[in-house]
N, C-alpha and C. Protein backbone atom coordinates (compact mmCIF):
# COMPACT_ATOMS: atom_id res chain seq x y z
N UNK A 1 -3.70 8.62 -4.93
CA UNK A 1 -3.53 8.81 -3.50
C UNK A 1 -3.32 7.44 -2.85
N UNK A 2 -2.38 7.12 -1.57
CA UNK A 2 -1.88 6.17 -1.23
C UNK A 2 -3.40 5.76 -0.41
N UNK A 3 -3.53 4.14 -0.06
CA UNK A 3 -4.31 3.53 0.65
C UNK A 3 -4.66 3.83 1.94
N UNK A 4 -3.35 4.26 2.79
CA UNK A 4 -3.20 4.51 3.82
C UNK A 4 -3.57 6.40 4.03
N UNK A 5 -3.18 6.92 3.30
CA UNK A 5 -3.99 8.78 2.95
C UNK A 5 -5.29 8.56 2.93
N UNK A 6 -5.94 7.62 2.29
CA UNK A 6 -7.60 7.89 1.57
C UNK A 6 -8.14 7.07 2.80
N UNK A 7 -7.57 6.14 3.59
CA UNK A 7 -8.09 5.85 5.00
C UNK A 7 -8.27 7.06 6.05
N UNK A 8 -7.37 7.58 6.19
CA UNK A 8 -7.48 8.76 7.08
C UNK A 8 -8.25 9.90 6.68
N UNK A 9 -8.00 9.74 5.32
CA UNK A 9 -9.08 11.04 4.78
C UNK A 9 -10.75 10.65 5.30
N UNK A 10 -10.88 9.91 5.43
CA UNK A 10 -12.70 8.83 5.02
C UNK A 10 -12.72 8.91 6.91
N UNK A 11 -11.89 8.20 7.53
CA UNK A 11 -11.84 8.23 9.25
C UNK A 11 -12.17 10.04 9.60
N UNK A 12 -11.58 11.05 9.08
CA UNK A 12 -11.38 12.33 9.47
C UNK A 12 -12.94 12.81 9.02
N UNK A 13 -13.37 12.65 7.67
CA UNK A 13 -14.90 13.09 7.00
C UNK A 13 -15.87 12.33 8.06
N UNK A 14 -15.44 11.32 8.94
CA UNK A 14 -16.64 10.80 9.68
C UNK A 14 -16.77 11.74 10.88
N UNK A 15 -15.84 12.07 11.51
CA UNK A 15 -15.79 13.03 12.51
C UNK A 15 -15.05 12.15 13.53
N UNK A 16 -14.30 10.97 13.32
CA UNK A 16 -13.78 9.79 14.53
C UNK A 16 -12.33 10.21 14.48
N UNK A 17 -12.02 10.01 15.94
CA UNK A 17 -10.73 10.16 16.29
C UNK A 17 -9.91 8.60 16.00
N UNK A 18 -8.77 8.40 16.08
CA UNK A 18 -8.49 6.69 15.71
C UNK A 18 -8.93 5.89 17.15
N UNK A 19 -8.98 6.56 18.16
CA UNK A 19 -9.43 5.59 19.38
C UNK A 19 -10.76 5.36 19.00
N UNK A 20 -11.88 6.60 18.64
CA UNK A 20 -13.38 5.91 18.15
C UNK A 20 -13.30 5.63 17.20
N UNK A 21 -12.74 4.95 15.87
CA UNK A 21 -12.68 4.50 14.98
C UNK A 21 -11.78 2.35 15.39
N UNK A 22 -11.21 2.66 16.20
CA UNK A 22 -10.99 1.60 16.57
C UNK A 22 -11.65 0.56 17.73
N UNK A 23 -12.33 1.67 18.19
CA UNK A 23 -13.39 0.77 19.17
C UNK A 23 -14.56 0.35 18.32
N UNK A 24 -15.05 1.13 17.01
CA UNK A 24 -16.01 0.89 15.73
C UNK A 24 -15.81 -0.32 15.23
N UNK A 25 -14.24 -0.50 14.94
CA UNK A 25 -13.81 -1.46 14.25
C UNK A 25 -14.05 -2.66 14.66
N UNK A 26 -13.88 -2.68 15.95
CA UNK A 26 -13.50 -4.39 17.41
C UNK A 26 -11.97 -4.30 17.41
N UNK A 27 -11.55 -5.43 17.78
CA UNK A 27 -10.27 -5.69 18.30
C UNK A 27 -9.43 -4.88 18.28
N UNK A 28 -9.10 -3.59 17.98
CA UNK A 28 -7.79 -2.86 17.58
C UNK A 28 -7.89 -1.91 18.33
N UNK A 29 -6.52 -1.19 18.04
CA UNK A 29 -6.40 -0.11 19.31
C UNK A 29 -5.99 1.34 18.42
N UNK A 30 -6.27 2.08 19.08
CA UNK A 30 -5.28 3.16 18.34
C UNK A 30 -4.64 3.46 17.53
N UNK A 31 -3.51 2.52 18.34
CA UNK A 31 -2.00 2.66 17.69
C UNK A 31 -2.15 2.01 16.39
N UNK A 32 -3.02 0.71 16.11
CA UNK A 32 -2.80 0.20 14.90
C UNK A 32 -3.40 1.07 14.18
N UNK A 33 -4.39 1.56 14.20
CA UNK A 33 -4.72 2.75 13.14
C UNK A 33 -4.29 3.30 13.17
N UNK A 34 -3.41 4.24 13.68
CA UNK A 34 -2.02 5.03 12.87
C UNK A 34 -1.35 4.31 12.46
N UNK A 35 -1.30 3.21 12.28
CA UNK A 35 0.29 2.68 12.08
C UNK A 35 -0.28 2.36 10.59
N UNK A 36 -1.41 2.39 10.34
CA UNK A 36 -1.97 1.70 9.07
C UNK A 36 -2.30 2.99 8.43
N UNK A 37 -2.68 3.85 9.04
CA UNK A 37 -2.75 5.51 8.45
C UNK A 37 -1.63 6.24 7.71
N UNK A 38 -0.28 5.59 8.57
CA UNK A 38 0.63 5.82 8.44
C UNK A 38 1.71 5.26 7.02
N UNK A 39 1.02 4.10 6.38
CA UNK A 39 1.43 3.15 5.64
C UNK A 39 2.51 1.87 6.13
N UNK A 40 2.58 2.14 7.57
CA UNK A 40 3.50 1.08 8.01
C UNK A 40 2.86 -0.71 8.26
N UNK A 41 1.68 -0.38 8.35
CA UNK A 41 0.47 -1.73 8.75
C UNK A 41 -0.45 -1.45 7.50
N UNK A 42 -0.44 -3.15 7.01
CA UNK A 42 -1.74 -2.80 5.55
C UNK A 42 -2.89 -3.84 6.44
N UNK A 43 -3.54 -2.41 5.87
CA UNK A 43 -5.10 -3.32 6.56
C UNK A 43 -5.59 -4.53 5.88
N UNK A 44 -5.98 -5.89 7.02
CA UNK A 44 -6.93 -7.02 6.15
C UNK A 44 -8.06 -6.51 5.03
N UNK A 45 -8.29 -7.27 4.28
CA UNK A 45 -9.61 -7.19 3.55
C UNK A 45 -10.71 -7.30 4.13
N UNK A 46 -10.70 -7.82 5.38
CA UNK A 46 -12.03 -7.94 6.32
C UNK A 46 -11.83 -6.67 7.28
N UNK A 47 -10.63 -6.11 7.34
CA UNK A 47 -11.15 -4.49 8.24
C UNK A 47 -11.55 -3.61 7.04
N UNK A 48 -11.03 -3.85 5.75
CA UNK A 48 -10.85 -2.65 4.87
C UNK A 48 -12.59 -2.60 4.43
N UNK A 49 -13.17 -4.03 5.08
CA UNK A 49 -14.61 -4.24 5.01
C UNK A 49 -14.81 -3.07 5.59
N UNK A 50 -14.36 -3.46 7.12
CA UNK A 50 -15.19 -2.52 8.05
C UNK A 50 -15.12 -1.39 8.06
N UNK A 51 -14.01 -0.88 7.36
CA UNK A 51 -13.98 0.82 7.50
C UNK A 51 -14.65 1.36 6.53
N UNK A 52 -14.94 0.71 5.24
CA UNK A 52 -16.41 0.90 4.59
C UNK A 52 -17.20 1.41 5.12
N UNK A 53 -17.72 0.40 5.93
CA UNK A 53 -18.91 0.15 6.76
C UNK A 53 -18.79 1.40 7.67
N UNK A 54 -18.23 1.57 8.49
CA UNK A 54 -17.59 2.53 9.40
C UNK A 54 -17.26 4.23 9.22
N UNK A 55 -16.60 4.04 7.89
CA UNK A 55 -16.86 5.48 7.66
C UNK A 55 -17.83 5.58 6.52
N UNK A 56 -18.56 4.89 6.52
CA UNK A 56 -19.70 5.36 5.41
C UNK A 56 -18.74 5.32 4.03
N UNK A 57 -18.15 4.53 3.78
CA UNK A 57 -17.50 4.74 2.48
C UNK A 57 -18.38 3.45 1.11
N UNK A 58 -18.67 3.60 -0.24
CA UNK A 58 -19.22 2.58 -0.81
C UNK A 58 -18.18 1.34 -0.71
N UNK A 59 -18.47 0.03 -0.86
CA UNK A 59 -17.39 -0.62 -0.55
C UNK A 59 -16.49 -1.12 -2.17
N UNK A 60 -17.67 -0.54 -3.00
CA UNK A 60 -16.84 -0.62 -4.55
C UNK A 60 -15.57 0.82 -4.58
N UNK A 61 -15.48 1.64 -3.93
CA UNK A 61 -14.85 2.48 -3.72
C UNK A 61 -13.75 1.79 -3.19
N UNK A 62 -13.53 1.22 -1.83
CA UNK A 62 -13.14 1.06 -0.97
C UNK A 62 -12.22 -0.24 -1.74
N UNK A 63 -12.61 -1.16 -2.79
CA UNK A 63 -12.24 -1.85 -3.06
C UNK A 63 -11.28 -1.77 -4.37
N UNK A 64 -11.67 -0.60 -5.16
CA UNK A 64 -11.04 0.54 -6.41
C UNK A 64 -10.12 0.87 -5.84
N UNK A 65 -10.04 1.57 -4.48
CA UNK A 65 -8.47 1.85 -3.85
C UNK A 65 -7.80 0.88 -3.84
N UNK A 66 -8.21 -0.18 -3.12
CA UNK A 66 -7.36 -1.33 -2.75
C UNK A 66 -6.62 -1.72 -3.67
N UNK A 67 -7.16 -2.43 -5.06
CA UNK A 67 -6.75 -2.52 -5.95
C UNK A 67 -5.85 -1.47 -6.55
N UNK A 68 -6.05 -0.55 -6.74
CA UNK A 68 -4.74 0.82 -7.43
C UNK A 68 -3.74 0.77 -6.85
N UNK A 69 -3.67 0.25 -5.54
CA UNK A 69 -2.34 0.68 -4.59
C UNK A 69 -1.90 -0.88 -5.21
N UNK A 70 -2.36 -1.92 -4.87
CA UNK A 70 -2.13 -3.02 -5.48
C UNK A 70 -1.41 -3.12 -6.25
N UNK A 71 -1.66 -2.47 -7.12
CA UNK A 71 -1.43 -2.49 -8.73
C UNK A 71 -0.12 -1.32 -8.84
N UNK A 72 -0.23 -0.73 -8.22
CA UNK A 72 0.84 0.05 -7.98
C UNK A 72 2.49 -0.55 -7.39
N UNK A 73 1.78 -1.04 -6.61
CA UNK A 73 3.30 -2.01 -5.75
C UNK A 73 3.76 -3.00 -6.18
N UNK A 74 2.82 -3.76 -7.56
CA UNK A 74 2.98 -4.71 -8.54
C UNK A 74 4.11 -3.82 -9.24
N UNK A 75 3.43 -3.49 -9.87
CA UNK A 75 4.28 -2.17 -11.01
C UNK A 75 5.72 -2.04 -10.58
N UNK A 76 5.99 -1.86 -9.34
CA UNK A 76 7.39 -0.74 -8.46
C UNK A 76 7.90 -2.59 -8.50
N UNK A 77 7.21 -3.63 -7.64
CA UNK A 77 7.94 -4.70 -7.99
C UNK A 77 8.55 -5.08 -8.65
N UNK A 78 7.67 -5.71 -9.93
CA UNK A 78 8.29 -5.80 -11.34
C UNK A 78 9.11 -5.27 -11.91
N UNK A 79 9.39 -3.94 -11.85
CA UNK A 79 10.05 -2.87 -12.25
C UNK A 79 11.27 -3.38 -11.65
N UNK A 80 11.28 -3.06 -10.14
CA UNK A 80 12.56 -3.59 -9.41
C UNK A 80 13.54 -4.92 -10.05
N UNK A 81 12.54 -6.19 -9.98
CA UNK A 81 13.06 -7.39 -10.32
C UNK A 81 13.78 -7.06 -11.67
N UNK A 82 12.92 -6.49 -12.47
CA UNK A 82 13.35 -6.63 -13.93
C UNK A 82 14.77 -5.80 -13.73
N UNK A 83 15.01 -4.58 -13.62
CA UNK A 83 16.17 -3.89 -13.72
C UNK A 83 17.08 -4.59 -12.64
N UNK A 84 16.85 -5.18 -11.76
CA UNK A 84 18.12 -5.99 -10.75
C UNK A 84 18.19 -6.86 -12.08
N UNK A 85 17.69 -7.70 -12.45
CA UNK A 85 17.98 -9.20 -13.15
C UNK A 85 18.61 -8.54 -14.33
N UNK A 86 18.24 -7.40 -14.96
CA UNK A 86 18.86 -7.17 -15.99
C UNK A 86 20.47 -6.96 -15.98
N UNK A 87 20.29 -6.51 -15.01
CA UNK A 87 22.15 -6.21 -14.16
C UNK A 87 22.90 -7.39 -13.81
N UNK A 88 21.80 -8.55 -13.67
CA UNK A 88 23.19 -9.67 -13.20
C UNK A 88 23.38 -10.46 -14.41
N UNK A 89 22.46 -10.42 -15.43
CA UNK A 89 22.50 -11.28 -16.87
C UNK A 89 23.89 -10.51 -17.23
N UNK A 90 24.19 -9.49 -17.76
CA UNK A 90 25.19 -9.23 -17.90
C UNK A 90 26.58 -9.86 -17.89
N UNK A 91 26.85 -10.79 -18.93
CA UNK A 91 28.17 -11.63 -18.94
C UNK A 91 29.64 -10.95 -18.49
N UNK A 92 30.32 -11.63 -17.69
CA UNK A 92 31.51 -10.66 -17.50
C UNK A 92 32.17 -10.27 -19.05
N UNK A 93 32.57 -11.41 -19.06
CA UNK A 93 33.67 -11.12 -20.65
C UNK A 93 32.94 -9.97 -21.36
N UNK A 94 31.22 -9.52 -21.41
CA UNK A 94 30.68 -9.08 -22.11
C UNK A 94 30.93 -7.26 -21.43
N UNK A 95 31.39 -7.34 -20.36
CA UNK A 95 32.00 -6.06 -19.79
C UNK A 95 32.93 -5.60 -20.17
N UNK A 96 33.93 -6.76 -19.94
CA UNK A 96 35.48 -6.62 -20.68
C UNK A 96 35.34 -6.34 -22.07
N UNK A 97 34.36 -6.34 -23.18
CA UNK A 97 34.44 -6.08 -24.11
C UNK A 97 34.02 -5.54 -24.43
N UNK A 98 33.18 -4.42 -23.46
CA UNK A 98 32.80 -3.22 -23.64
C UNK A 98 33.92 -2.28 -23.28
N UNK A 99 34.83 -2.30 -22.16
CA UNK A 99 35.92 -1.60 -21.62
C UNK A 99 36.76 -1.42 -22.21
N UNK A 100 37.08 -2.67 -23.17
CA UNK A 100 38.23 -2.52 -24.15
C UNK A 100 37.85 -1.87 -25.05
N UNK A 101 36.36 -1.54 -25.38
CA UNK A 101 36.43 -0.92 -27.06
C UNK A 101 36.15 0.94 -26.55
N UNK A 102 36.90 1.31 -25.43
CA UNK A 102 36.83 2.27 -25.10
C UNK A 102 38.57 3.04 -25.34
């Protein structure tokens, strides 16, 4: 489950709307908690503290997510780089001499 799902799930089990979840928090408003609910805003490590704290979540939990999604967008990275780079190594002549033996 994405970082930004298992936030809203944990905000919703507390019984807080994102305006009382953001006045819980300090500085933020609303909108940034949807926007981070949403996956468009990744939360600091010092809010992802507080919403621990906030929705009653353990923070070894809280920190097991963090990491998976992490590790996840590593993964989709790597993945990316490797198959672009594999595409530009590709020598021309080494095209042409695939085309011709067609």
């Amino acid at each position: 489950m994405p970082l930004c799902q298992f936030l809203k799930e944990q905000r919703q089990k507390s019984c807080l709307t994102q305006q009382e979840a953001a006045d819980l928090l300090g500085d933020y408003k609303s909108q940034f908690i949807s926007s981070v609910e949403l996956g468009r805003r990744k939360p600091s490590i010092k809010l992802l503290k507080r919403m621990a704290c906030v929705y009653d979540v353990c923070e070894t939990e809280m920190f097991n997510r963090y990491v998976e999604e992490a590790e996840e967008q590593a993964v989709k990275k790597a993945t990316d780089r490797w198959n672009h780079k594999e595409e530009l190594e590709i020598p021309v002549f080494g095209l042409l001499a695939l085309a011709l033996q067609f």
